[in-house]
Protein backbone atom coordinates (compact mmCIF):
# COMPACT_ATOMS: atom_id res chain seq x y z
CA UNK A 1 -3.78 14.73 -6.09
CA UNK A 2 -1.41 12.98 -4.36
CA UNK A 3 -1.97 8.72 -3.59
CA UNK A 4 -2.59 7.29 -0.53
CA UNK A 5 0.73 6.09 0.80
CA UNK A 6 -0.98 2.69 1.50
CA UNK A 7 -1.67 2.19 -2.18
CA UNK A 8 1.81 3.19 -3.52
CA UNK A 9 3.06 1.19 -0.71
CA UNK A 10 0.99 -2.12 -2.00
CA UNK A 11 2.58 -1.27 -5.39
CA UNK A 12 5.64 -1.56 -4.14
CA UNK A 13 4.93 -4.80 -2.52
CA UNK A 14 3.22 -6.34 -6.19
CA UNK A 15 6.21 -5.03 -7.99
CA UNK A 16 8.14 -7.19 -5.52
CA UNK A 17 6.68 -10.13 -5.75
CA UNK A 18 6.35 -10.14 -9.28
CA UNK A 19 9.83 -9.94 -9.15
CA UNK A 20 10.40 -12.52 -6.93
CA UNK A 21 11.90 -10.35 -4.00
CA UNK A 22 11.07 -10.38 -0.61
CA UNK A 23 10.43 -7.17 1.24
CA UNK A 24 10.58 -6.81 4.95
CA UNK A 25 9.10 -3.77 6.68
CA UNK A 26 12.08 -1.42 6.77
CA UNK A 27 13.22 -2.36 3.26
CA UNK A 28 9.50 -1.09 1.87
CA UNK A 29 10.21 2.15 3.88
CA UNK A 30 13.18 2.92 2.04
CA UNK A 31 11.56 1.92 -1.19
CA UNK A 32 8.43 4.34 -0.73
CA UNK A 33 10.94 6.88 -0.12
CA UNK A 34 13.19 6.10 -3.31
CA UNK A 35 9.73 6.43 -5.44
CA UNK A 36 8.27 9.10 -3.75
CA UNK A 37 11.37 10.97 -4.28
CA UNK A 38 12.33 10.17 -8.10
CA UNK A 39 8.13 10.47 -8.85
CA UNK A 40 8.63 14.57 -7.12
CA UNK A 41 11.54 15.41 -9.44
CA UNK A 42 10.10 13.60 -12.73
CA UNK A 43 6.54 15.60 -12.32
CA UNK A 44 6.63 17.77 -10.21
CA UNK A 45 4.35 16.44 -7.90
CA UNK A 46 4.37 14.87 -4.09
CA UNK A 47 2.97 11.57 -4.73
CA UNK A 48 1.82 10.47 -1.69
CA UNK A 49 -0.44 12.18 0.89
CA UNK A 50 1.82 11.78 3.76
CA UNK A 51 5.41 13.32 4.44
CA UNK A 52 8.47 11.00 5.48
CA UNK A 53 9.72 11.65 8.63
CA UNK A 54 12.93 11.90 9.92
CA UNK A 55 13.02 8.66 12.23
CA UNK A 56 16.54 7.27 13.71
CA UNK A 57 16.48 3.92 10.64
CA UNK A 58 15.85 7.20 8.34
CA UNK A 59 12.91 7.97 6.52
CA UNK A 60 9.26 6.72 7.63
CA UNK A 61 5.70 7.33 6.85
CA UNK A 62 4.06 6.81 10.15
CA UNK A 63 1.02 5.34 8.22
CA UNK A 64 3.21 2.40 6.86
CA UNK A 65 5.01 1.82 9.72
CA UNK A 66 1.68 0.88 12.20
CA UNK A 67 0.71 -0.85 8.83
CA UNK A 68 3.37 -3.71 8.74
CA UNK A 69 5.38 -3.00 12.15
CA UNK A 70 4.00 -6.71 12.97
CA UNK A 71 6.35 -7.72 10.28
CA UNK A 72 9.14 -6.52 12.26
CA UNK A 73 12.06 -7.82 9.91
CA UNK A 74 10.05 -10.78 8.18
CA UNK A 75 9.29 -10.24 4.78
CA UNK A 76 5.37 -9.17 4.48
CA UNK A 77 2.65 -11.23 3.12
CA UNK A 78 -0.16 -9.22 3.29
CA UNK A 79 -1.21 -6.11 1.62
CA UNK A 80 -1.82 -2.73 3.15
CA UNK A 81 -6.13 -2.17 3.97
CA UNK A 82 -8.62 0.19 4.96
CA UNK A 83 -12.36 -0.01 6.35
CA UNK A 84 -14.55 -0.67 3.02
CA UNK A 85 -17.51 1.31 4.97
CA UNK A 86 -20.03 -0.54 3.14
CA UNK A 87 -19.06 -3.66 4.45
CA UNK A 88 -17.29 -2.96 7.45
CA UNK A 89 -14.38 -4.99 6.44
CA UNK A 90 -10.68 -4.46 5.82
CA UNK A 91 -9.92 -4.25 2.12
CA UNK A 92 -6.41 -4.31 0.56
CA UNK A 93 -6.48 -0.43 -0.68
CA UNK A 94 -6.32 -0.16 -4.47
CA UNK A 95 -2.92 0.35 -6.38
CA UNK A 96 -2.67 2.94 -8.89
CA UNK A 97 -2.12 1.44 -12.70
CA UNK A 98 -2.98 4.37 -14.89
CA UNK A 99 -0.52 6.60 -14.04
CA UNK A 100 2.41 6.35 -16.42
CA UNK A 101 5.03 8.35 -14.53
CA UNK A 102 4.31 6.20 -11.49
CA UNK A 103 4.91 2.57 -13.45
CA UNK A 104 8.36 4.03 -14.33
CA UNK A 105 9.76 5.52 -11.62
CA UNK A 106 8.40 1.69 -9.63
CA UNK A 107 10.28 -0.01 -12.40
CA UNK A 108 13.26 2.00 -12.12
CA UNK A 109 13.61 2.13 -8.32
CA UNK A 110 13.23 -1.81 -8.26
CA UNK A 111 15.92 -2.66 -10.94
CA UNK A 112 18.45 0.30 -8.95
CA UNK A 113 17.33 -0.12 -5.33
CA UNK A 114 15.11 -3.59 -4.86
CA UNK A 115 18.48 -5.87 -4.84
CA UNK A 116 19.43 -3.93 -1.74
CA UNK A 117 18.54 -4.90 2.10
CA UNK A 118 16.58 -3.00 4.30
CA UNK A 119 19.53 -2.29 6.16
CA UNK A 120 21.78 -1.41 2.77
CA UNK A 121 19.36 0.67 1.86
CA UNK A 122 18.72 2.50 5.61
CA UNK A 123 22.33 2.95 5.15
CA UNK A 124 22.11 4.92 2.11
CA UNK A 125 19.68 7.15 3.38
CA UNK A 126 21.57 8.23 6.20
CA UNK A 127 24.52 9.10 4.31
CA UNK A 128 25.89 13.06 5.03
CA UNK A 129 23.76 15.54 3.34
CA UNK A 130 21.30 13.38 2.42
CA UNK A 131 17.83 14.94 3.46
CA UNK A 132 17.52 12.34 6.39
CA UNK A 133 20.73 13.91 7.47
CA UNK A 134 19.80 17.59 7.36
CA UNK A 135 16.40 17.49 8.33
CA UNK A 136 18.43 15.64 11.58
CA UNK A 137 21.25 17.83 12.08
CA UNK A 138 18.49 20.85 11.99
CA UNK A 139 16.03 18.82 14.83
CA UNK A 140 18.99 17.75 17.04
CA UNK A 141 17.39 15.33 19.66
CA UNK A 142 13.43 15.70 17.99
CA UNK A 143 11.57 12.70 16.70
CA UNK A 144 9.39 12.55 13.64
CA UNK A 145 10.68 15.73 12.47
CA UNK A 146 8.99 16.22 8.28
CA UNK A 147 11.62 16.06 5.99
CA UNK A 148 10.74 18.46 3.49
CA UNK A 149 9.49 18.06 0.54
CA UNK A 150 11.68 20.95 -0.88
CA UNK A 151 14.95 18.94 0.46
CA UNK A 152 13.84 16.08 -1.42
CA UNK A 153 13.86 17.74 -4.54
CA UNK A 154 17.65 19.19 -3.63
CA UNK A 155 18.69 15.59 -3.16
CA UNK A 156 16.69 14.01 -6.01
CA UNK A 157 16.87 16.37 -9.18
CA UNK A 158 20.66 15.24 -9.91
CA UNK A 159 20.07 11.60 -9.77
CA UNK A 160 17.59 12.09 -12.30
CA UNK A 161 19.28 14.29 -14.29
CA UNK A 162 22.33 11.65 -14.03
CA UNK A 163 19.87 8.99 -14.59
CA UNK A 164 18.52 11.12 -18.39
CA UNK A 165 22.07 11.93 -19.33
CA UNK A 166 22.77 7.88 -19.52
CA UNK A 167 19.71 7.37 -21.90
């Protein structure tokens, strides 16, 4: 079952600090794209619940962006939450830390991806082909268009087989 984008999201942001980088609100974006997309080819699986949509910076998960958009381009301090029902207060959601596949991929995506800017990075997903690209080119003039899942494979499954062949 896939994880709440909030929670891979908040491991992203612990990964980051822990690293000593500062992420701002459109660099996480690209980030949660980068492991959502290596985590699809390396099991299989989507691993978050939402799709990334085809915005004009590139890919977004609506969720994440109402999350942090009061971060505009300041790095965030705060973790993402949801209602704890019980208590009726806002709880930082929990981050995944048994799931192997997941630790990797976060590793690997912060060593190749976390020394870029939001903007680098935005910049990288736009490039031709890419599955920002296509899912625009195919939606000319519609907003938060799904990318699919099935393009992020495409673009995905020969950076990790590059990324095997070098082990």
């Amino acid at each position: 079952m896939p994880y709440s984008a909030k929670a891979v999201a908040n491991a992203i942001l612990n990964k980051a600090a822990e690293d000593g980088r500062k992420i701002t609100h459109l660099k996480l974006q690209k980030l949660l794209y980068y492991v959502a997309g290596y985590y699809l080819v390396a099991t299989g699986k989507p691993l978050i619940d939402h799709t990334f949509e085809a915005w004009e910076y590139g890919p977004v998960v609506p969720e994440i962006y109402h999350e942090f958009k009061a971060n505009a381009g300041k790095p965030i301090t705060t973790q993402a939450t949801e209602l704890d029902w019980e208590t009726g207060q806002f709880v930082p959601v929990p981050i995944p830390t048994d799931d192997r596949a997941l630790n990797k991929v976060l590793d690997f995506v912060m060593k190749n991806y976390g020394k870029y800017s939001g903007a680098q990075l935005s910049d990288m997903t736009h490039r031709e082909g890419s599955p920002w690209d296509l899912t625009r080119q195919a939606n000319p003039g519609m907003r938060g268009v799904d990318i699919p899942l099935e393009r992020l494979k495409e673009h995905f499954a020969p950076l990790v087989r590059k990324k095997v062949a070098h082990e």
